[in-house]
PDB file of N, CA and C in Angstrom:
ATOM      1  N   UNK A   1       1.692  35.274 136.824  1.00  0.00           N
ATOM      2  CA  UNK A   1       2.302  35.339 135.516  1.00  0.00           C
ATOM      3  C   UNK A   1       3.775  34.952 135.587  1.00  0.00           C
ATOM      4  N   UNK A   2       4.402  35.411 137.114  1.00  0.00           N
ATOM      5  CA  UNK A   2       5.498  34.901 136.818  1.00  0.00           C
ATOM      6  C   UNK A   2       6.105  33.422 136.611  1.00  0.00           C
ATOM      7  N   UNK A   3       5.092  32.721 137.488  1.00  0.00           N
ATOM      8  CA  UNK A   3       4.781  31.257 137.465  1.00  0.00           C
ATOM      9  C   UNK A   3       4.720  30.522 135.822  1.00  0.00           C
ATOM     10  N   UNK A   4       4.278  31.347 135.024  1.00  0.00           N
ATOM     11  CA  UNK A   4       3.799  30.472 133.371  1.00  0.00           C
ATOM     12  C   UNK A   4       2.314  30.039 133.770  1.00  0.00           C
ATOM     13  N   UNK A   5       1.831  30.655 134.673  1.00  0.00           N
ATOM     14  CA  UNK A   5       0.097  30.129 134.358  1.00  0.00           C
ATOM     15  C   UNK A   5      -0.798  30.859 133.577  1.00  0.00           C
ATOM     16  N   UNK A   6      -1.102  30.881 132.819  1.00  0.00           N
ATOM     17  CA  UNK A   6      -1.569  31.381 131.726  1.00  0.00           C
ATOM     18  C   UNK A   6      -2.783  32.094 132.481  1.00  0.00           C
ATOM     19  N   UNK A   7      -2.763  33.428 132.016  1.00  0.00           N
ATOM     20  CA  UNK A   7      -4.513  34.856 132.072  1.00  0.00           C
ATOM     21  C   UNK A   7      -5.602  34.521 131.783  1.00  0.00           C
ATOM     22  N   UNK A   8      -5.976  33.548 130.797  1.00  0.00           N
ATOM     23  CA  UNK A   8      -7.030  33.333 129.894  1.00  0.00           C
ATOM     24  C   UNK A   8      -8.025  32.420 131.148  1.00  0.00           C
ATOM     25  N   UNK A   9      -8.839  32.974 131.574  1.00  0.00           N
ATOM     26  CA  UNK A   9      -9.847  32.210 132.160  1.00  0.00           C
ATOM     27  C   UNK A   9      -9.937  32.554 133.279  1.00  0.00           C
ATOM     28  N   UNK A  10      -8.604  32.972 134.222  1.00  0.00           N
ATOM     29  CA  UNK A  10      -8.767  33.168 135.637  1.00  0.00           C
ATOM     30  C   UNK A  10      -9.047  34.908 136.338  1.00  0.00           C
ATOM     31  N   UNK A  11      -9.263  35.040 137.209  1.00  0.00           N
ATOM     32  CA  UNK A  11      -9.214  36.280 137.886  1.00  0.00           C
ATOM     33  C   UNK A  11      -8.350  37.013 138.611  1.00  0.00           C
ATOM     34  N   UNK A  12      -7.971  38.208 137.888  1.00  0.00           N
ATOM     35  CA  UNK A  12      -7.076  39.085 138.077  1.00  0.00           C
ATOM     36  C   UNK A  12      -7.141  39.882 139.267  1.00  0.00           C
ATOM     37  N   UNK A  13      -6.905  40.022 140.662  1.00  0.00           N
ATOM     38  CA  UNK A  13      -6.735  40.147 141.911  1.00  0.00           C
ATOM     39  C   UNK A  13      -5.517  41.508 141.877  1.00  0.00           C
ATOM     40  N   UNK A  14      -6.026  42.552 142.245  1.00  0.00           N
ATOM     41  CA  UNK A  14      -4.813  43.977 142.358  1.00  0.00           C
ATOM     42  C   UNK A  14      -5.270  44.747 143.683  1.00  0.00           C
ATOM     43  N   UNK A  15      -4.224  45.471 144.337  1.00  0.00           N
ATOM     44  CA  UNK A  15      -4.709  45.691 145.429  1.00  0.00           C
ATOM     45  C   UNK A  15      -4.865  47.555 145.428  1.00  0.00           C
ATOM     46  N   UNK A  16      -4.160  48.032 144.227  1.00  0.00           N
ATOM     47  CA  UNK A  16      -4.461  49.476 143.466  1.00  0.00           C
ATOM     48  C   UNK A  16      -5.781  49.498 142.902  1.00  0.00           C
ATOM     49  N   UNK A  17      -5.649  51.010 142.572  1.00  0.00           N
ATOM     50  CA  UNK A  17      -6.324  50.902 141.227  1.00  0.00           C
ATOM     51  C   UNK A  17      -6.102  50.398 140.041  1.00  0.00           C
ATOM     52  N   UNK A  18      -6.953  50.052 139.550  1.00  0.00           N
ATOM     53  CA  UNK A  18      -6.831  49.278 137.995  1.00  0.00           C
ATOM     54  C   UNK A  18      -7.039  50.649 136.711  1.00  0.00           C
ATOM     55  N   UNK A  19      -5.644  50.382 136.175  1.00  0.00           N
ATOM     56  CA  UNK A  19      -5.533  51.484 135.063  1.00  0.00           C
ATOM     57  C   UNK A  19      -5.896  51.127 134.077  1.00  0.00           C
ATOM     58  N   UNK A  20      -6.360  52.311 133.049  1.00  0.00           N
ATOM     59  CA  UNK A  20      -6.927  51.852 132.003  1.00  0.00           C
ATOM     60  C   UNK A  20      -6.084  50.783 131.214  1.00  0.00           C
ATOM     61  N   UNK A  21      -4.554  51.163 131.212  1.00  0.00           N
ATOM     62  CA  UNK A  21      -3.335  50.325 130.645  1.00  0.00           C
ATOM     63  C   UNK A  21      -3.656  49.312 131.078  1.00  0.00           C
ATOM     64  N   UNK A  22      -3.679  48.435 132.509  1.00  0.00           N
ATOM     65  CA  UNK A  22      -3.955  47.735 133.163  1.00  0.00           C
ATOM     66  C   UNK A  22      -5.470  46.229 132.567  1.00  0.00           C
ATOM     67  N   UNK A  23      -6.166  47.353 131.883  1.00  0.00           N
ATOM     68  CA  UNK A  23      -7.452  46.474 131.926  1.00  0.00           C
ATOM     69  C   UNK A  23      -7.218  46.161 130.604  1.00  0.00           C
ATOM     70  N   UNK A  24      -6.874  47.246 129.993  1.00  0.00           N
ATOM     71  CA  UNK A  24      -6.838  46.812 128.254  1.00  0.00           C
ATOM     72  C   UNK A  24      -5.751  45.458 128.119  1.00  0.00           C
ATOM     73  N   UNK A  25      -4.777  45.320 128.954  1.00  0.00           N
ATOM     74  CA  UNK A  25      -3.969  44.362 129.061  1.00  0.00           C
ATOM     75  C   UNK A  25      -4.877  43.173 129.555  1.00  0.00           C
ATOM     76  N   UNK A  26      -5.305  43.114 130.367  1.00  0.00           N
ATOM     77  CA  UNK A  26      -6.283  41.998 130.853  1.00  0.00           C
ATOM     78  C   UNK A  26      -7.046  41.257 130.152  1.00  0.00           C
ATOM     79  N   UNK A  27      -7.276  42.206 129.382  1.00  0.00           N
ATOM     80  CA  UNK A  27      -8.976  42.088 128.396  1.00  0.00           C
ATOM     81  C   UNK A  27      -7.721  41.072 127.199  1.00  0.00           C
ATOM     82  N   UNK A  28      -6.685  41.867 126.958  1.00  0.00           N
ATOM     83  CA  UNK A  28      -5.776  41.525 125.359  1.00  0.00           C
ATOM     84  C   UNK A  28      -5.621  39.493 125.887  1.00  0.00           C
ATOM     85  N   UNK A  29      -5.595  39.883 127.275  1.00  0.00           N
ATOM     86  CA  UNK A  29      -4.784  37.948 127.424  1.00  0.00           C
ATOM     87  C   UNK A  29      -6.036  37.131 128.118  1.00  0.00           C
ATOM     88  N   UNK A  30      -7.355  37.509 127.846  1.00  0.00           N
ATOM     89  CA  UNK A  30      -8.311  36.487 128.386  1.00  0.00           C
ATOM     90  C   UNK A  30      -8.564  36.576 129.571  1.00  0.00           C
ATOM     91  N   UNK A  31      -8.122  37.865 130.729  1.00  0.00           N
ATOM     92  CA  UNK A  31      -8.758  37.168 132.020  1.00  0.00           C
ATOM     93  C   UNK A  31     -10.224  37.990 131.864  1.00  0.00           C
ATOM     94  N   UNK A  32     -11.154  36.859 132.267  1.00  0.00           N
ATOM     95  CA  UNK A  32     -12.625  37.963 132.037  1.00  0.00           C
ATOM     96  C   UNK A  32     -13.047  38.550 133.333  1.00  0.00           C
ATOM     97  N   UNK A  33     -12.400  38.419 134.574  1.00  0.00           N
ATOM     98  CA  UNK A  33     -12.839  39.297 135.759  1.00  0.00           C
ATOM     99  C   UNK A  33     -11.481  39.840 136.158  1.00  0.00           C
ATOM    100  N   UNK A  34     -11.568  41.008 136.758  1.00  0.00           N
ATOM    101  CA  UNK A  34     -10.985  42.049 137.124  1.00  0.00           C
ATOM    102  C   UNK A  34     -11.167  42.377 138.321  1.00  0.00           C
ATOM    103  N   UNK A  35     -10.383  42.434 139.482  1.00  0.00           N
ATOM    104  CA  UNK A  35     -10.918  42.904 140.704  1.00  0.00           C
ATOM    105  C   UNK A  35      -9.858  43.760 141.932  1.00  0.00           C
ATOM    106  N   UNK A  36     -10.486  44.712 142.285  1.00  0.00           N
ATOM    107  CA  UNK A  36      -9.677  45.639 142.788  1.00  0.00           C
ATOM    108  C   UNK A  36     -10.497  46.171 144.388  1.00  0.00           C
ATOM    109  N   UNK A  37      -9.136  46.349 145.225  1.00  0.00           N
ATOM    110  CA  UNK A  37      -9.821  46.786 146.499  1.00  0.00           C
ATOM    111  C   UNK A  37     -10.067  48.379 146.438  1.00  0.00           C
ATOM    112  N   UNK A  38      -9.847  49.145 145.475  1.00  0.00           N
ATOM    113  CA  UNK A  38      -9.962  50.119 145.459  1.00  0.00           C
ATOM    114  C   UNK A  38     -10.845  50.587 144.508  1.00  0.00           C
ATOM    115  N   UNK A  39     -11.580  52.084 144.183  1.00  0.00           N
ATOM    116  CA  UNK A  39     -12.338  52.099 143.193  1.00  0.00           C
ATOM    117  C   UNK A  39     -12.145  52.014 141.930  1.00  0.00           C
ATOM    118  N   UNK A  40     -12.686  52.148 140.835  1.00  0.00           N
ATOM    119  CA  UNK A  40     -12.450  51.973 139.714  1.00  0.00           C
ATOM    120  C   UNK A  40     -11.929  53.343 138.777  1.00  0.00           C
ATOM    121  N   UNK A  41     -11.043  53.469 138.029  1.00  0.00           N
ATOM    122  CA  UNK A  41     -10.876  54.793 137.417  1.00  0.00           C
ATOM    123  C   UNK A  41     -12.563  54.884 136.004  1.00  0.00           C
ATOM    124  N   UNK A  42     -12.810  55.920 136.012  1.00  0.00           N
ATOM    125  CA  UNK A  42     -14.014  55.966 134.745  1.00  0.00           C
ATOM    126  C   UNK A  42     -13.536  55.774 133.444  1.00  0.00           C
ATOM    127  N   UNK A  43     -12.333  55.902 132.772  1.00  0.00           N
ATOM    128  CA  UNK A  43     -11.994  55.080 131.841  1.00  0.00           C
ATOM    129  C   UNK A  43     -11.478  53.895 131.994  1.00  0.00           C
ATOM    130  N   UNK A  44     -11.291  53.434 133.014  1.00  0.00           N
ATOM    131  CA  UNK A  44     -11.186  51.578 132.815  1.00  0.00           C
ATOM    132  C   UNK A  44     -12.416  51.096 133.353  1.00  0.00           C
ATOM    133  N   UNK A  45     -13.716  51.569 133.634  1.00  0.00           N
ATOM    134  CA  UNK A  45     -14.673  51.413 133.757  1.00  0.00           C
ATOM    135  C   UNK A  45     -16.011  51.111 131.943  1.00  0.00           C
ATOM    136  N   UNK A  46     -15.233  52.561 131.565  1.00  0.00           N
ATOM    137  CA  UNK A  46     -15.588  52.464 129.834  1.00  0.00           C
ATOM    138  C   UNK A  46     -14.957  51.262 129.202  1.00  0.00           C
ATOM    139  N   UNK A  47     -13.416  51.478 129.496  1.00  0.00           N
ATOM    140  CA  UNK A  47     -12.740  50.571 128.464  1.00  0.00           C
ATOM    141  C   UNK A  47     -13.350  48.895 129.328  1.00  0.00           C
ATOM    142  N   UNK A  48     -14.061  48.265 130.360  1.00  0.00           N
ATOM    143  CA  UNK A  48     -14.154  47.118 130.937  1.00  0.00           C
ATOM    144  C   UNK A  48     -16.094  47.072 129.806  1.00  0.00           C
ATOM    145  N   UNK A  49     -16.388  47.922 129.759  1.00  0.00           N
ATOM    146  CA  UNK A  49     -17.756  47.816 129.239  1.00  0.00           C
ATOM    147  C   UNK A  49     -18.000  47.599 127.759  1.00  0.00           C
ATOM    148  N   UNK A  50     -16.613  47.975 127.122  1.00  0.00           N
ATOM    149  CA  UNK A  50     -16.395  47.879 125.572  1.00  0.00           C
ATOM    150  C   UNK A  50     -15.561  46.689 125.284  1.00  0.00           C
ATOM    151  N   UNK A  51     -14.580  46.320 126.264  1.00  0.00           N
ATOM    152  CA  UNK A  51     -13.463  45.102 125.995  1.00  0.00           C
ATOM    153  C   UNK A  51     -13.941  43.928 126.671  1.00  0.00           C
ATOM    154  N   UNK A  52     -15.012  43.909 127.384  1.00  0.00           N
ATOM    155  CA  UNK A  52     -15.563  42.633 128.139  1.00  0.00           C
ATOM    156  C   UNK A  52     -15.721  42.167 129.234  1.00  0.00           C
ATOM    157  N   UNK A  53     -14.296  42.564 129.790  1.00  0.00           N
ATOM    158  CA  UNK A  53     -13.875  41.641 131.657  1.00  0.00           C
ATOM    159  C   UNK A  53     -14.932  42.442 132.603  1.00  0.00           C
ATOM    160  N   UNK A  54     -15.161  41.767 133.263  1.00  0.00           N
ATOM    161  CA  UNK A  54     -16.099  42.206 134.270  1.00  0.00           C
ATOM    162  C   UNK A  54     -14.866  43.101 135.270  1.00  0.00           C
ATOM    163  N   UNK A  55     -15.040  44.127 136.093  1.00  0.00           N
ATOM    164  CA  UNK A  55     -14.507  44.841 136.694  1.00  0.00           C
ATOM    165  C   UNK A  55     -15.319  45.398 138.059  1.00  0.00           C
ATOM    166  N   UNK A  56     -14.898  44.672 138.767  1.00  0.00           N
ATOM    167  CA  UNK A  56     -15.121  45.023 140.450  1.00  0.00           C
ATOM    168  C   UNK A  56     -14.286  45.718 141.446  1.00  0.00           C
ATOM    169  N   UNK A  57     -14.704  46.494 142.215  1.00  0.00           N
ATOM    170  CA  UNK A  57     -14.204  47.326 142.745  1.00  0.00           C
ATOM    171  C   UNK A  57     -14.331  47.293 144.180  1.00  0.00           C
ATOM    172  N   UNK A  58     -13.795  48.028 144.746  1.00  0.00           N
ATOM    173  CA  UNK A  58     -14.150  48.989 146.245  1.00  0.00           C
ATOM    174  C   UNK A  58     -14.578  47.614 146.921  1.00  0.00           C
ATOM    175  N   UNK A  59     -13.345  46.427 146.947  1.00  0.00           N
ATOM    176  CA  UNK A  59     -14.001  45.048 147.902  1.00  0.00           C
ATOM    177  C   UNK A  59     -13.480  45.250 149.180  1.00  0.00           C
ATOM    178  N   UNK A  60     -14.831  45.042 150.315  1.00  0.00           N
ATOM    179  CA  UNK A  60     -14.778  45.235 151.606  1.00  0.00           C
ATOM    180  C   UNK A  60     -15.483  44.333 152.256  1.00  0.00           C
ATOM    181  N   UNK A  61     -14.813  43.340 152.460  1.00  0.00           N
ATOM    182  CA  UNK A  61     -15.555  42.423 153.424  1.00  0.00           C
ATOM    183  C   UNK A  61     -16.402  41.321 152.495  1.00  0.00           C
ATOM    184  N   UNK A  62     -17.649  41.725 153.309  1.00  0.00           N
ATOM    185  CA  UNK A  62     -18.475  41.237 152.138  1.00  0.00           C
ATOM    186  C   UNK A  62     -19.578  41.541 150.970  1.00  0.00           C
ATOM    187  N   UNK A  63     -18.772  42.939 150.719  1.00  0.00           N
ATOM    188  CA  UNK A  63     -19.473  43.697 149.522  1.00  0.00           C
ATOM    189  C   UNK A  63     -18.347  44.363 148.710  1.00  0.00           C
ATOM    190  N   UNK A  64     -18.443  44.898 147.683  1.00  0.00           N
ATOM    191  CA  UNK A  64     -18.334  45.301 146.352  1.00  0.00           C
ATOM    192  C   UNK A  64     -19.050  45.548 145.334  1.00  0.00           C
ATOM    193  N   UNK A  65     -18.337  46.841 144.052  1.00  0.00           N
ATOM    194  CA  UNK A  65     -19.399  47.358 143.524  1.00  0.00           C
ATOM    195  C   UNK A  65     -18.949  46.328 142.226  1.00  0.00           C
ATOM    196  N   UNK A  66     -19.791  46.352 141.321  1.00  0.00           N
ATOM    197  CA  UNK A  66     -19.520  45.923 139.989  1.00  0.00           C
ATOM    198  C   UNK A  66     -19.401  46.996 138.999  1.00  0.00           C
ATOM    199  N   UNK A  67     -18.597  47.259 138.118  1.00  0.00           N
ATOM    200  CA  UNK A  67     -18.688  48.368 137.120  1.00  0.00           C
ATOM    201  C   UNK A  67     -18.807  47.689 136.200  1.00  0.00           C
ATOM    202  N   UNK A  68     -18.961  46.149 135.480  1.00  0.00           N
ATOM    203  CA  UNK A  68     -19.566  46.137 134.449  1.00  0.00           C
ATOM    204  C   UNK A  68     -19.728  44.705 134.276  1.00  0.00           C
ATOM    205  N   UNK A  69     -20.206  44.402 133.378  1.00  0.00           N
ATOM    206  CA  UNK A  69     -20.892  42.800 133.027  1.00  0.00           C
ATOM    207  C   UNK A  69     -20.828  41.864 134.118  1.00  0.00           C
ATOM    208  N   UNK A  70     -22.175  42.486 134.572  1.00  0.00           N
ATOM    209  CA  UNK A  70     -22.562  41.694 135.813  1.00  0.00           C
ATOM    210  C   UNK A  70     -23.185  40.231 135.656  1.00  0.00           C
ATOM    211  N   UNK A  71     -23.297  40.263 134.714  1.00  0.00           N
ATOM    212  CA  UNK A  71     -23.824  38.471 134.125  1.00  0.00           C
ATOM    213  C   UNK A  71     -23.152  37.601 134.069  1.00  0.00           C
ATOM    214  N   UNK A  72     -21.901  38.165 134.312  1.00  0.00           N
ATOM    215  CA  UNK A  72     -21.046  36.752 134.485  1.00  0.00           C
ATOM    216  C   UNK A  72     -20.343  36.265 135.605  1.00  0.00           C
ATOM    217  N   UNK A  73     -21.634  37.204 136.940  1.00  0.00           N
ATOM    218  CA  UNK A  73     -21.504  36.646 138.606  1.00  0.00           C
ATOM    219  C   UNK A  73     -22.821  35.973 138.422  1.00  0.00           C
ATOM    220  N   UNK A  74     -22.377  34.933 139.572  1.00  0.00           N
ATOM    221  CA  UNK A  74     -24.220  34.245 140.096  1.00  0.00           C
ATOM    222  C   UNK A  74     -23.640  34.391 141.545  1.00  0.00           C
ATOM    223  N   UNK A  75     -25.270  35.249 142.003  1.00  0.00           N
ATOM    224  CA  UNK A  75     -25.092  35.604 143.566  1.00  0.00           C
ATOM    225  C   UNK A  75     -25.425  34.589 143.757  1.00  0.00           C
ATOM    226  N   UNK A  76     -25.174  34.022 145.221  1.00  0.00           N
ATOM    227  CA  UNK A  76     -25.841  32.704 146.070  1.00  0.00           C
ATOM    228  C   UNK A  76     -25.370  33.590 147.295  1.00  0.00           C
ATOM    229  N   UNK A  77     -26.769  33.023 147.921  1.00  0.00           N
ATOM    230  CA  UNK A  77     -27.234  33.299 149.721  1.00  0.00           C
ATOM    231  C   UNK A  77     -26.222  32.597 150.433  1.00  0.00           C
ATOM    232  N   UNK A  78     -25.798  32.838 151.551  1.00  0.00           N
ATOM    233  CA  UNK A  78     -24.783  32.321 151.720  1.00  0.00           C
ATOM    234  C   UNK A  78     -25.464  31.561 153.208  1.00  0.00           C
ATOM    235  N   UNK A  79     -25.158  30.367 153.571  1.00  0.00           N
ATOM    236  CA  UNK A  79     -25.278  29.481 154.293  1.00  0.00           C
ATOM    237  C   UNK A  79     -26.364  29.997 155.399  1.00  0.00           C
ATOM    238  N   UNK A  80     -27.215  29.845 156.322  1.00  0.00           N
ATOM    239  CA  UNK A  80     -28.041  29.632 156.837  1.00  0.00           C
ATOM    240  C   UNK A  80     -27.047  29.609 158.414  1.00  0.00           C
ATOM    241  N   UNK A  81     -26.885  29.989 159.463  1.00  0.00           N
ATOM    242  CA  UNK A  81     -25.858  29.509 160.966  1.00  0.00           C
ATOM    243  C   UNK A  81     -27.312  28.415 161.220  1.00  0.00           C
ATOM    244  N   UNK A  82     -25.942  27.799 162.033  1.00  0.00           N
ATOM    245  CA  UNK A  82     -26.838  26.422 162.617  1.00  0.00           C
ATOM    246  C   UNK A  82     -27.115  26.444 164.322  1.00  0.00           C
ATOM    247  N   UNK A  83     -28.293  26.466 164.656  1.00  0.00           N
ATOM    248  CA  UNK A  83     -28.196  27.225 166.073  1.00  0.00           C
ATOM    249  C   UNK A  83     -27.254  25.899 166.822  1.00  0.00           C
ATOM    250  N   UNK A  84     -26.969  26.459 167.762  1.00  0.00           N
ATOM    251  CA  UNK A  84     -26.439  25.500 169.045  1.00  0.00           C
ATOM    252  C   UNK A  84     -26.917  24.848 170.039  1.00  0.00           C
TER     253      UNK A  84
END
């Protein structure tokens, strides 16, 4: 944001928790995913299920939970190793 690149479309990356203040702001400027290494509070979990952005949580590696509108991930299998 400090850059001038505009919210609307891209994904919001925090390394806290995401506050309810936090999401309702998100949701107000268009970013539709939300994502946090930590868990989710239960009202920005409500307020992500009523205002839209998808909201992910608790990312470790290569998992994470989703707390809401999961339809707007597509899982894909991830590559096959190629023996040697």
């Amino acid at each position: 944001m400090l850059r001038g690149i505009p919210p609307a479309g891209k994904i919001l990356l925090a390394t806290g928790r995401i506050s309810s203040e936090m999401l309702r702001k998100a949701a107000h400027l268009g970013t539709p995913i939300v994502v946090s290494r930590t868990s989710a509070a239960t009202l920005s979990v409500e307020l992500a299920k009523r205002l839209g952005p998808t909201l992910i949580g608790y990312v470790r590696g290569d998992s994470f939970s989703v707390y809401s509108h999961p339809e707007r991930l597509v899982a894909r299998r991830p590559a096959p190793l190629l023996a040697r």
